[in-house]
C-alpha atoms as a PDB file:
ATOM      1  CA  UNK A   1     -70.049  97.170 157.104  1.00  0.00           C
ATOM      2  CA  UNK A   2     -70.352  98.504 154.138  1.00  0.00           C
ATOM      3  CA  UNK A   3     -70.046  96.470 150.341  1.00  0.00           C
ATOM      4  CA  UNK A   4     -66.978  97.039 148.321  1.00  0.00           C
ATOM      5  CA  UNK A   5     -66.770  99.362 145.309  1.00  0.00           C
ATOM      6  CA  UNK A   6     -67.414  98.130 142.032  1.00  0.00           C
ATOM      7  CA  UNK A   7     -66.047  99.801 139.184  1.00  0.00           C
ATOM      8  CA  UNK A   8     -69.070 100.512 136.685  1.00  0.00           C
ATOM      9  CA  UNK A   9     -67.069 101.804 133.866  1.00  0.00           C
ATOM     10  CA  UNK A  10     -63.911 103.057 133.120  1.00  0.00           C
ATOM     11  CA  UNK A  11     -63.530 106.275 131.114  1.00  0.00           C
ATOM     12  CA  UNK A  12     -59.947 106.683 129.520  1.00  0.00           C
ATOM     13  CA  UNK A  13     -58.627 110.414 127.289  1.00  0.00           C
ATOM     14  CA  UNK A  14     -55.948 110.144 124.682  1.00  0.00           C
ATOM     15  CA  UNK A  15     -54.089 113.103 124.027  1.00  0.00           C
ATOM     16  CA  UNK A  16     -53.393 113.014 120.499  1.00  0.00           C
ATOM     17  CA  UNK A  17     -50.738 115.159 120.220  1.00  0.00           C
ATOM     18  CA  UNK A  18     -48.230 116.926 122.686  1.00  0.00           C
ATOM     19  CA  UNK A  19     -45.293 118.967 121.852  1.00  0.00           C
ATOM     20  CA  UNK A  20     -42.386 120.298 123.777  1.00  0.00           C
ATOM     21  CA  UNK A  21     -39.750 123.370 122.249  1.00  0.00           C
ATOM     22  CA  UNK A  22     -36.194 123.890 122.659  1.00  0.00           C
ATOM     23  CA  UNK A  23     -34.196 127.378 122.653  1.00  0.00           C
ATOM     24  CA  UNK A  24     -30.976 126.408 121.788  1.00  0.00           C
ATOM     25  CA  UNK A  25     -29.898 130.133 122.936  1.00  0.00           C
ATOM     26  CA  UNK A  26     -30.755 129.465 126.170  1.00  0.00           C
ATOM     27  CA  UNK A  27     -30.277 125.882 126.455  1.00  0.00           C
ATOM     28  CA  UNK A  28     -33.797 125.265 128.047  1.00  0.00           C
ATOM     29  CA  UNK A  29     -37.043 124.358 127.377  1.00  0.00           C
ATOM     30  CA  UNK A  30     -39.786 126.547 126.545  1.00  0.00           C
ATOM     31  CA  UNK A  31     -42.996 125.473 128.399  1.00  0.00           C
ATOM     32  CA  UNK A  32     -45.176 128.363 128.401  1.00  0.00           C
ATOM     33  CA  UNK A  33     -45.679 131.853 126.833  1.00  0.00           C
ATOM     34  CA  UNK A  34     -46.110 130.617 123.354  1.00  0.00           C
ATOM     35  CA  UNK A  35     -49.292 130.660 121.345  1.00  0.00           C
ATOM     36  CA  UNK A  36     -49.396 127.173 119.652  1.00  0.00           C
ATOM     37  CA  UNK A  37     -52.857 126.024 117.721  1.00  0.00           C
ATOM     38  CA  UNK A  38     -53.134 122.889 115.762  1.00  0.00           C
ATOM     39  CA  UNK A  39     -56.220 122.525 112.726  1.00  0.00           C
ATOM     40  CA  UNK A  40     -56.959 120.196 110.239  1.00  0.00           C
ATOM     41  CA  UNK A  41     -54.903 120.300 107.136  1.00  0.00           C
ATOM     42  CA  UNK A  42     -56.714 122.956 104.746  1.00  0.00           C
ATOM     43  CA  UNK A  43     -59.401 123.873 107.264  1.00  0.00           C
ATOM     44  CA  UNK A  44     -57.552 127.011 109.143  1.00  0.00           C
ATOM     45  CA  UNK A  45     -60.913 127.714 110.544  1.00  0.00           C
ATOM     46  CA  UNK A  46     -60.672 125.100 112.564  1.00  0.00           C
ATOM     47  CA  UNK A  47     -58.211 125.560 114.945  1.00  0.00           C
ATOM     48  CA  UNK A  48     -57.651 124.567 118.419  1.00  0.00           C
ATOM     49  CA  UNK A  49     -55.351 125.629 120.850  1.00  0.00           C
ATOM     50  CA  UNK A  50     -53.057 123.738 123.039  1.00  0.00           C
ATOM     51  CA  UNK A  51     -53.362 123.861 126.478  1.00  0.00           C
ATOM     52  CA  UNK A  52     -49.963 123.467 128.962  1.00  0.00           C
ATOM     53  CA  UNK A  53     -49.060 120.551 131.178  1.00  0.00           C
ATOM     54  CA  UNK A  54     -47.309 120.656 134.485  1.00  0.00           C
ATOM     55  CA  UNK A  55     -44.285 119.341 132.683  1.00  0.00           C
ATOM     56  CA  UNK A  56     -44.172 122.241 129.983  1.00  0.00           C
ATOM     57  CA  UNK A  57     -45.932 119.763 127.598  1.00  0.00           C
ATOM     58  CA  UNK A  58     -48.113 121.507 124.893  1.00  0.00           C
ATOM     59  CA  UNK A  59     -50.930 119.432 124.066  1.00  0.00           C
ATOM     60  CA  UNK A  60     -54.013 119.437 122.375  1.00  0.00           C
ATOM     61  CA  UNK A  61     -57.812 117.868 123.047  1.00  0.00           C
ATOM     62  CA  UNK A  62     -60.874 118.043 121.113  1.00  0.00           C
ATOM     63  CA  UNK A  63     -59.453 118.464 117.687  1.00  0.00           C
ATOM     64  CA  UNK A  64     -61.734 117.817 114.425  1.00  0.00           C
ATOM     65  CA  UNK A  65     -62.295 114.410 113.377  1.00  0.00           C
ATOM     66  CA  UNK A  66     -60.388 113.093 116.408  1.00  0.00           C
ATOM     67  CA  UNK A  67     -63.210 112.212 118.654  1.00  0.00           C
ATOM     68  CA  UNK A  68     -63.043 108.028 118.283  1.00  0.00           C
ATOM     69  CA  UNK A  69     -59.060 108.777 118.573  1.00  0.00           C
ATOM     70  CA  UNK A  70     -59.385 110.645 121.709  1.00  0.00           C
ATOM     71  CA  UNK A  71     -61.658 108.080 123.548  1.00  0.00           C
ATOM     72  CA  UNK A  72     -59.586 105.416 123.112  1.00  0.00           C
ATOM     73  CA  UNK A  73     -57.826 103.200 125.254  1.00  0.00           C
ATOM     74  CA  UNK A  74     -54.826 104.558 124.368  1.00  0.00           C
ATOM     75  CA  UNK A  75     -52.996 100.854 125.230  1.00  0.00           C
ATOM     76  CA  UNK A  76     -51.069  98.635 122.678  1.00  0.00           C
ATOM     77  CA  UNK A  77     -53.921  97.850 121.022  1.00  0.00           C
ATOM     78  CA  UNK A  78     -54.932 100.685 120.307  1.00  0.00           C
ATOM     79  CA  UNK A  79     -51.885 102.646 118.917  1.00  0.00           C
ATOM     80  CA  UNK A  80     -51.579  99.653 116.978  1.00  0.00           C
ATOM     81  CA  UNK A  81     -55.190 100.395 115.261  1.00  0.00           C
ATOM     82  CA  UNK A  82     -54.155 103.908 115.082  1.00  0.00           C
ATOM     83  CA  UNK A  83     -50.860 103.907 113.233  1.00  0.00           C
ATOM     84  CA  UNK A  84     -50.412 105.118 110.075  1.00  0.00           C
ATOM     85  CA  UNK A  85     -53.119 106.156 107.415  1.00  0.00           C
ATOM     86  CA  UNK A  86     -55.621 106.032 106.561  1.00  0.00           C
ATOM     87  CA  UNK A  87     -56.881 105.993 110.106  1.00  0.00           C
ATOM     88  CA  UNK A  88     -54.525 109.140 110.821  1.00  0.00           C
ATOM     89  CA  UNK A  89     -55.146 112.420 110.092  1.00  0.00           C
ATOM     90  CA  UNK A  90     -52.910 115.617 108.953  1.00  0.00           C
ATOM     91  CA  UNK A  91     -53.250 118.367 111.159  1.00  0.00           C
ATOM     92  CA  UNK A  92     -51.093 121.537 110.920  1.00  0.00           C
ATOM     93  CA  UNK A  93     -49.689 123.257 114.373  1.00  0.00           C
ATOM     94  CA  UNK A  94     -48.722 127.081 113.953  1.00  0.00           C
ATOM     95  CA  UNK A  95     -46.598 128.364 116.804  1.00  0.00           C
ATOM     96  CA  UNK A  96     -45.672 132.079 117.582  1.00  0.00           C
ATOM     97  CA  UNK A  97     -44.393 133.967 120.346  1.00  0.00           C
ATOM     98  CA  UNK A  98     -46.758 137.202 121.774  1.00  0.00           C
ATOM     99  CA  UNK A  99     -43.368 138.494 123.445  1.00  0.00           C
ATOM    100  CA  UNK A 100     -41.577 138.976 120.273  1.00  0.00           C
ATOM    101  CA  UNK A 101     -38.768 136.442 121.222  1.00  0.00           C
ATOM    102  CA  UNK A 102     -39.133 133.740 118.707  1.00  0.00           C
ATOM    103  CA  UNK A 103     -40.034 133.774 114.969  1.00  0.00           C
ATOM    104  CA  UNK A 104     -43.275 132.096 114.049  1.00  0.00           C
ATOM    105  CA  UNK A 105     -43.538 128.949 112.273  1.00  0.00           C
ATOM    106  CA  UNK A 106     -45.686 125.659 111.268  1.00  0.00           C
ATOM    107  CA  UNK A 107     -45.019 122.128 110.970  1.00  0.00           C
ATOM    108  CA  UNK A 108     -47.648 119.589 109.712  1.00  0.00           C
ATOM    109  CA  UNK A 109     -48.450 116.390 111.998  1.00  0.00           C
ATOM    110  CA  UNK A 110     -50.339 112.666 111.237  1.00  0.00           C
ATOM    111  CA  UNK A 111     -52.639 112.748 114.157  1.00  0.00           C
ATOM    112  CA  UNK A 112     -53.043 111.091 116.584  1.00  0.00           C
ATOM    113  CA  UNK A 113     -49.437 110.743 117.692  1.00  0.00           C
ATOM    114  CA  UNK A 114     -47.729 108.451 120.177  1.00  0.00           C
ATOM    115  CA  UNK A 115     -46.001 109.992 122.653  1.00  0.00           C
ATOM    116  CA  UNK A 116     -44.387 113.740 122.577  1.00  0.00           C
ATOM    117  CA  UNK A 117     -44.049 114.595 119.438  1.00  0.00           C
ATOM    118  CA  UNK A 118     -40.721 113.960 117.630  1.00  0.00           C
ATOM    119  CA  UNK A 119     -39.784 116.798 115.216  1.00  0.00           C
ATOM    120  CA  UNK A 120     -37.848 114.842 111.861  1.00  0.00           C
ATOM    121  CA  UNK A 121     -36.633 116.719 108.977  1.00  0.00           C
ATOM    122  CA  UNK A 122     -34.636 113.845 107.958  1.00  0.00           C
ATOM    123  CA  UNK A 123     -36.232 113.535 104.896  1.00  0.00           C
ATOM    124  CA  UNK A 124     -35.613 117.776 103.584  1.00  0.00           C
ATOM    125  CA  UNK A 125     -32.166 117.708 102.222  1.00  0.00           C
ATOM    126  CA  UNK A 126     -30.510 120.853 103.937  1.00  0.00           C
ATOM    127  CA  UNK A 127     -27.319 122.021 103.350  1.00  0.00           C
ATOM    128  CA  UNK A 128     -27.031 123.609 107.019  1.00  0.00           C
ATOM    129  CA  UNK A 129     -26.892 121.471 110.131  1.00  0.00           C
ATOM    130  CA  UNK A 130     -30.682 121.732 111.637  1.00  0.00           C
ATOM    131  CA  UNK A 131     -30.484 122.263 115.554  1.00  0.00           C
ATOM    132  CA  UNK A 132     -31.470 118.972 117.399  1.00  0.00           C
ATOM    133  CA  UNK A 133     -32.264 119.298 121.160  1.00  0.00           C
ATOM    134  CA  UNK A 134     -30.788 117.371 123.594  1.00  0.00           C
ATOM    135  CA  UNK A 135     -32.672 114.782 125.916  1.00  0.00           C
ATOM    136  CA  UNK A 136     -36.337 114.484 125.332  1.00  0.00           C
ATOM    137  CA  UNK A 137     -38.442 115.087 121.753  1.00  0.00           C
ATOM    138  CA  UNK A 138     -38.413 119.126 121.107  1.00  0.00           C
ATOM    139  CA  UNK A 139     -39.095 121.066 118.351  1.00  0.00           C
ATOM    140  CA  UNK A 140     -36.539 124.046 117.923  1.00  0.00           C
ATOM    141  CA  UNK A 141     -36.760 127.707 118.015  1.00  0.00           C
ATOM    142  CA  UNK A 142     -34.865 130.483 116.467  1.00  0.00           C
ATOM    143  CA  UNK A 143     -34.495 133.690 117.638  1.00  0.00           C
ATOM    144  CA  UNK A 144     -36.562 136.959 116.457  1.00  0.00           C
ATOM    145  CA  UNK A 145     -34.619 140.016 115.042  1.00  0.00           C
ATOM    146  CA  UNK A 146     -36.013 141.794 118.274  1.00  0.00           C
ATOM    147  CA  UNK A 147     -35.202 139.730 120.862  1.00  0.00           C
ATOM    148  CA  UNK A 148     -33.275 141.227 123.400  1.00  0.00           C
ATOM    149  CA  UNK A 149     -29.577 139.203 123.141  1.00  0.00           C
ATOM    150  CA  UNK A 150     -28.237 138.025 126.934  1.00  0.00           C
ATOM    151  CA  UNK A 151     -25.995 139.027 128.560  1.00  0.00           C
ATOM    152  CA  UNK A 152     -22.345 137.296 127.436  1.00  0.00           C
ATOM    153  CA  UNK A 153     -23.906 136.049 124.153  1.00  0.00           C
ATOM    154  CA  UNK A 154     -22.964 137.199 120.685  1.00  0.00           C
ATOM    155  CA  UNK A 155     -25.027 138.506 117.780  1.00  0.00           C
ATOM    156  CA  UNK A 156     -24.208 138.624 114.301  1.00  0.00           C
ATOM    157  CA  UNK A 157     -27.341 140.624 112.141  1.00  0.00           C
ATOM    158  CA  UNK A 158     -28.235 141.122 108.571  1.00  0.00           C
ATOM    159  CA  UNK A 159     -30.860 142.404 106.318  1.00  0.00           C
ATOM    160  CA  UNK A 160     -31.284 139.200 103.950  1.00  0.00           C
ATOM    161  CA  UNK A 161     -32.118 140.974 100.616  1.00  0.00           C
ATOM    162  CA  UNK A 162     -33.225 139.075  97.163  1.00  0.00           C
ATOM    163  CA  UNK A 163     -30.748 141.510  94.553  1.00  0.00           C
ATOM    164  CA  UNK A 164     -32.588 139.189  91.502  1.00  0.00           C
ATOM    165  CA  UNK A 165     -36.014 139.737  93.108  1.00  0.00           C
ATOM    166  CA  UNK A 166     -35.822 143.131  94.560  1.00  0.00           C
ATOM    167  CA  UNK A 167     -37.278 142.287  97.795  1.00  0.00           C
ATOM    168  CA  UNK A 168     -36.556 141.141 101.060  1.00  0.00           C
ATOM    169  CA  UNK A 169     -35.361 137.395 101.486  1.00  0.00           C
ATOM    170  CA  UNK A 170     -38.184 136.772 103.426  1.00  0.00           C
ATOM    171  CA  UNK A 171     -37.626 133.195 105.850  1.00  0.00           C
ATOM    172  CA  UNK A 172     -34.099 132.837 104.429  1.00  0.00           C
ATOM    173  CA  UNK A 173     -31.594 130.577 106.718  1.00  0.00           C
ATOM    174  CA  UNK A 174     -28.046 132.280 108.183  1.00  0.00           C
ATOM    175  CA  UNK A 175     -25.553 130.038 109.936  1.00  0.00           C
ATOM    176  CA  UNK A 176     -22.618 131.471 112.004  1.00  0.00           C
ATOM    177  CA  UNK A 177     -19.773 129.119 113.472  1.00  0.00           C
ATOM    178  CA  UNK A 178     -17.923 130.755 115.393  1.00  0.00           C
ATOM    179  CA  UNK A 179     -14.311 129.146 116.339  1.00  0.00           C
ATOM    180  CA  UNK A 180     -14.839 125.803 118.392  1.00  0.00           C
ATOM    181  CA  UNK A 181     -18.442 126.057 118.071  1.00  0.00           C
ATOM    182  CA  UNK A 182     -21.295 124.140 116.527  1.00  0.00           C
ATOM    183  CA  UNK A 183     -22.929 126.112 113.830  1.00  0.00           C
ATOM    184  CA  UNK A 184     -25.670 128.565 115.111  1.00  0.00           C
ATOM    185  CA  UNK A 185     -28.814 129.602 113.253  1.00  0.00           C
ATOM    186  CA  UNK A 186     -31.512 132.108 112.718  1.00  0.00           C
ATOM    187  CA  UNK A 187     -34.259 132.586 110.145  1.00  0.00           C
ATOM    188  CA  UNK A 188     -34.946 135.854 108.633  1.00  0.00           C
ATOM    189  CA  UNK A 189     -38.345 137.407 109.059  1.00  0.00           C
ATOM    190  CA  UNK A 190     -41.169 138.460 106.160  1.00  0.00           C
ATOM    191  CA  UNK A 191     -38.346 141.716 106.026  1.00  0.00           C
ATOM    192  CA  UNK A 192     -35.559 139.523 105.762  1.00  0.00           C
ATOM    193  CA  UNK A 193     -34.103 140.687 108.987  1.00  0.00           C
ATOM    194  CA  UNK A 194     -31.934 138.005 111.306  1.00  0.00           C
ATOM    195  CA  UNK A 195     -30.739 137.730 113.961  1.00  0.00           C
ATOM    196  CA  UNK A 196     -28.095 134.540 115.087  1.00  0.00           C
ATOM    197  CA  UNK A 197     -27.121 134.357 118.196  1.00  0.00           C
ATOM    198  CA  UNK A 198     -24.319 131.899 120.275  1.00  0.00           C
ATOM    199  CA  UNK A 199     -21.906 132.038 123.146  1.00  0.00           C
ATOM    200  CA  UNK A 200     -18.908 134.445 122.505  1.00  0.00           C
ATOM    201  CA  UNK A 201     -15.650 131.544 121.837  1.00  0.00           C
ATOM    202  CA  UNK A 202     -12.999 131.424 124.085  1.00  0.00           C
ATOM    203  CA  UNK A 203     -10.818 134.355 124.378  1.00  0.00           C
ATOM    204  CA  UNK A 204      -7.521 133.893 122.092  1.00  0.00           C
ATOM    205  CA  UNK A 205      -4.601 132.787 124.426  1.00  0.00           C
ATOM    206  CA  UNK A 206      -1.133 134.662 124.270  1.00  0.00           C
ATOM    207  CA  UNK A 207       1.480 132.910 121.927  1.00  0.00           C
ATOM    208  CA  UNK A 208       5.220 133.124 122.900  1.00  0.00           C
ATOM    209  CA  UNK A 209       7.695 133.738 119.781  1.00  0.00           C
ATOM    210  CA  UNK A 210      10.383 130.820 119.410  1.00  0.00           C
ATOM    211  CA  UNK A 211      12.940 130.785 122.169  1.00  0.00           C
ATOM    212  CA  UNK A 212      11.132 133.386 124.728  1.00  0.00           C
ATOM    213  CA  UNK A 213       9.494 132.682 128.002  1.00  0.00           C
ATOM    214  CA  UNK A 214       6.413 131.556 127.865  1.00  0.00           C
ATOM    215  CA  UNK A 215       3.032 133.352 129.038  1.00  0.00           C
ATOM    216  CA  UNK A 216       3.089 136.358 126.192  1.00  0.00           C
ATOM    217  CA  UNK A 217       0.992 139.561 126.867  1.00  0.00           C
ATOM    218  CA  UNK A 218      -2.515 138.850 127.011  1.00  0.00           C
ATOM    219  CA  UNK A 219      -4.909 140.424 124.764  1.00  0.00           C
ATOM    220  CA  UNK A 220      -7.676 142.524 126.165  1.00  0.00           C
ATOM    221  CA  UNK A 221     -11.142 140.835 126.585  1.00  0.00           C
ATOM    222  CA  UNK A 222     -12.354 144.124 124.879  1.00  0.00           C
ATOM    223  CA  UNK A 223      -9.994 144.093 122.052  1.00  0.00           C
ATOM    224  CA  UNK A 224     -10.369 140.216 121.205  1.00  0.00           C
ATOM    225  CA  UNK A 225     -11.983 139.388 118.200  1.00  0.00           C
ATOM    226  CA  UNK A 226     -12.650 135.832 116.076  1.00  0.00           C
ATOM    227  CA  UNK A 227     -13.454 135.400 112.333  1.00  0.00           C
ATOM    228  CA  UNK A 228     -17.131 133.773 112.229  1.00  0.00           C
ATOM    229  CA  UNK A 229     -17.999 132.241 109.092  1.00  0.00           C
ATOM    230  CA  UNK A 230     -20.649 132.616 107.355  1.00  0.00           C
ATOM    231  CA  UNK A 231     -23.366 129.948 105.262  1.00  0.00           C
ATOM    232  CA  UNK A 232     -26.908 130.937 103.805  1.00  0.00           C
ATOM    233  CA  UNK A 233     -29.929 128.854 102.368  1.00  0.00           C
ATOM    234  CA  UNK A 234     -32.804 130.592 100.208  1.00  0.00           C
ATOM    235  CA  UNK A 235     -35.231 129.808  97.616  1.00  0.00           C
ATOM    236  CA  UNK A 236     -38.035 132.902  97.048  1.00  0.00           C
ATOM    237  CA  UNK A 237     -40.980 131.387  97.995  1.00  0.00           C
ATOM    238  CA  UNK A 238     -44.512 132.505  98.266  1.00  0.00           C
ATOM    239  CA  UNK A 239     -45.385 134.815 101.511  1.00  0.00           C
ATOM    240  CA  UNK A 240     -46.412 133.089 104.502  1.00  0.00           C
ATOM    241  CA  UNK A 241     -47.605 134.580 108.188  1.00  0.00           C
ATOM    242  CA  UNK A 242     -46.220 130.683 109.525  1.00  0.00           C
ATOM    243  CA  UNK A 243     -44.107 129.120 107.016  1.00  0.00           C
ATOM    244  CA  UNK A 244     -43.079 125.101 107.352  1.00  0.00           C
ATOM    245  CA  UNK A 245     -40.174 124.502 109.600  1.00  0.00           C
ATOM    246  CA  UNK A 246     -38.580 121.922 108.099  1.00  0.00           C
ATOM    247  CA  UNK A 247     -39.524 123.444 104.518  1.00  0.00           C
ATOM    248  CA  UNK A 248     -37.491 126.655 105.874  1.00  0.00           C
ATOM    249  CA  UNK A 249     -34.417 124.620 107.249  1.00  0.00           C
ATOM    250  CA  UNK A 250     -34.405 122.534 103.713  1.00  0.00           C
ATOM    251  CA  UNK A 251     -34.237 125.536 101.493  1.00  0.00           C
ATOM    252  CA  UNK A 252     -30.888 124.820  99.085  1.00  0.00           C
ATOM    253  CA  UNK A 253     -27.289 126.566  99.898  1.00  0.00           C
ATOM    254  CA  UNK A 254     -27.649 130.451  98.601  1.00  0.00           C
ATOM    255  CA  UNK A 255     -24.980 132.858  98.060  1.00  0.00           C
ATOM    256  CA  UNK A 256     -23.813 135.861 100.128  1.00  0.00           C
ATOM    257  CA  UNK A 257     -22.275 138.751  98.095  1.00  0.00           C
ATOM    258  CA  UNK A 258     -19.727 141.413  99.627  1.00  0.00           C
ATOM    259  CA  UNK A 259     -20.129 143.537  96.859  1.00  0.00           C
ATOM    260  CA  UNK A 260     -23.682 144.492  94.680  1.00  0.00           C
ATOM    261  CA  UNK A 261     -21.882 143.640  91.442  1.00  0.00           C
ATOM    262  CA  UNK A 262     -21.859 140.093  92.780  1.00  0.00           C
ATOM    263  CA  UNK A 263     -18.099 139.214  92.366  1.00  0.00           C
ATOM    264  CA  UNK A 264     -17.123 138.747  95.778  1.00  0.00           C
ATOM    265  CA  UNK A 265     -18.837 136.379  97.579  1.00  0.00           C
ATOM    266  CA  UNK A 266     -18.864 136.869 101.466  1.00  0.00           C
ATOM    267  CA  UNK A 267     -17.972 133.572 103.220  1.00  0.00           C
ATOM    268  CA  UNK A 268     -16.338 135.179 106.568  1.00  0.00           C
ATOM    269  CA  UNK A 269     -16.738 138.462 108.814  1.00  0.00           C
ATOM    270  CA  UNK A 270     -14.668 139.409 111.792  1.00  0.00           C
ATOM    271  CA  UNK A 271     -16.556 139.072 115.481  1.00  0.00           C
ATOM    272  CA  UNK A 272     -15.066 141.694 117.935  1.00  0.00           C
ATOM    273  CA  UNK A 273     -15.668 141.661 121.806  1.00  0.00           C
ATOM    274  CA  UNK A 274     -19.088 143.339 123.553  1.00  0.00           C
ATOM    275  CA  UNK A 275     -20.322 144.793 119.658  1.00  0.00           C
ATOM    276  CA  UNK A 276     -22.971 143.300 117.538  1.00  0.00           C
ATOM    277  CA  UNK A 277     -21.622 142.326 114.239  1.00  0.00           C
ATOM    278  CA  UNK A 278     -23.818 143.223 111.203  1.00  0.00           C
ATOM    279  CA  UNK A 279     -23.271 142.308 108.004  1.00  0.00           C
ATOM    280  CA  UNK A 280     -23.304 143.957 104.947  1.00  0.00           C
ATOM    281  CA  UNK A 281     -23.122 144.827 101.294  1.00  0.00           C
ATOM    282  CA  UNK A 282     -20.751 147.205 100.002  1.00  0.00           C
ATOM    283  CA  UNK A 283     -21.807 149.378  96.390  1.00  0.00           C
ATOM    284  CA  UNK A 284     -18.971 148.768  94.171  1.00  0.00           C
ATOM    285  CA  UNK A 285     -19.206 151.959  92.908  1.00  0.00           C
ATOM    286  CA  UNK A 286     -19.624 154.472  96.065  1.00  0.00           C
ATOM    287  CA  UNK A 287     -17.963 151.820  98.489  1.00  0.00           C
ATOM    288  CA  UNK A 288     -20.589 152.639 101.130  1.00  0.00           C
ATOM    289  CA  UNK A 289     -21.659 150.151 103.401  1.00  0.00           C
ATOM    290  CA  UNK A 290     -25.637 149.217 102.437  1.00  0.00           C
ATOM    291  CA  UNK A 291     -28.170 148.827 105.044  1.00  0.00           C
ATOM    292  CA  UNK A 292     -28.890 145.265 103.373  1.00  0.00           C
ATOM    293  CA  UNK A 293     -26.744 142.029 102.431  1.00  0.00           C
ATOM    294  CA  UNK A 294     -27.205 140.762  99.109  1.00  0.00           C
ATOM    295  CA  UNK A 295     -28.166 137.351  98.997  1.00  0.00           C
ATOM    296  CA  UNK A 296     -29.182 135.185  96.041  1.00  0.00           C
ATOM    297  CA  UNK A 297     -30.139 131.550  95.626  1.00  0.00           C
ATOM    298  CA  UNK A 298     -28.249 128.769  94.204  1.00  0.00           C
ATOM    299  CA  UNK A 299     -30.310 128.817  90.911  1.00  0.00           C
ATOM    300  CA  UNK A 300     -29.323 132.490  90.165  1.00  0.00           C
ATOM    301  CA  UNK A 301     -27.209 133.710  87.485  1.00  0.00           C
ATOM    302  CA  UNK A 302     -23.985 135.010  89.958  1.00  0.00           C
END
């Protein structure tokens, strides 16, 4: 008969921080395919990337200056010991998308973290509604100019351009609602380019005139059409390859012009069936459409 096991010593891992990220397009989590590195805050020669759980969990082990975090017990105890500075540390996670699908971004962390990491930009004061997942912690994405749109979704694009500056509005916000719809999102690219996309709304139902039968003639899926408005946020800031998430979504409200002498501001643009709605400038004195759309931030002169 042999003696029982005795347990020497147990050995215990703390991830110290694990993300998950939400495409509000596709109403689905994003578990692999992204490139997602975390480093120490001013030390962007330190990086380390995350490595995937079974669960679509990015997370992250062996990061600098985390090694008495990371062989922890990770109980009660311990997370009390660990919470808050100045045993913490800020780390900064850069995420981008090889496939072209998502635009790139950062957000900053105190490590180590509790749990799956809860994205809060409660604290930026945005003047556009900032996409919250549903269900579990998840950090949003927004859609790349490039990304190919699916099928029975609509696309409104523009080329966000600085007419104070003379230069592209590079990581400037765009919101689209779209009739009984929550405002949609995108983020403009270093180029200014953006691309929002959302569900098409409902078709528009026939209406009857007074004292006729009801059940009217019904307008052609291909010839219906909705007016989208339209909502901007934008302050020129310095270039960046990854710039701050919740920096981007905090930006102030910005104005969109119809016209390049800046006296009609362009709140509203019409959505039609099956074609991709971009939006424009026109030159007050030719009338031409541009290739860009004027946009200029709150502190600007109009």
């Amino acid at each position: 008969m042999s003696a029982p096991a005795r347990t020497l010593d147990t050995l215990t891992r703390v991830t110290p921080l694990g993300l998950r990220f939400w495409d509000a397009v596709l109403e689905t989590m994003i578990g692999d395919g992204l490139t997602v590195t975390a480093y120490p805050e001013g030390q962007g020669g330190r990086r380390v990337p995350a490595f995937t759980t079974p669960g679509g969990v990015y997370a992250f082990a062996g990061l600098p200056g985390l090694h008495a975090a990371e062989t922890g017990a990770g109980d009660d105890a311990y997370w009390t010991y660990w919470a808050g500075p100045p045993r913490t540390r800020r780390f900064v996670v850069e995420v981008s998308d090889p496939a072209g699908r998502y635009q790139p971004f950062s957000l900053t962390a105190d490590l180590p973290h509790r749990g799956v990491y809860t994205w809060d930009c409660a604290a930026v004061a945005s003047p556009l509604a900032s996409p919250v997942a549903p269900g579990p912690p998840a950090v949003p994405l927004f859609s790349a100019p490039a990304r190919p749109v699916p099928a029975g979704m609509a696309v409104v694009r523009a080329e966000l351009w600085d007419s104070f500056a003379g230069a592209a509005a590079a990581w400037a916000v765009l919101e689209v609602a779209a009739p009984g719809q929550p405002p949609a999102q995108g983020i403009a690219d270093a180029r200014g380019r953006v691309a929002v996309l959302f569900p098409y709304p409902e078709p528009a139902m026939p209406s009857a005139a007074p004292g006729s039968p009801p059940g009217g003639a019904a307008v052609p899926l291909a010839r219906q059409r909705w007016a989208v408005a339209l909502r901007a946020a934008y302050a020129r800031r310095p270039p960046s390859s990854a710039p701050d998430l919740c920096a981007t979504l905090g930006q102030r409200a910005a104005f969109l012009w119809a016209n390049t002498t800046l006296s009609r501001p362009l709140n509203e643009a019409q959505l039609l069936f099956g074609q991709e709605l971009v939006v424009r400038t026109e030159d007050s004195a030719t009338r031409a459409r541009l290739p860009t759309l004027y946009v200029t931030a709150a502190a600007s002169p109009p």
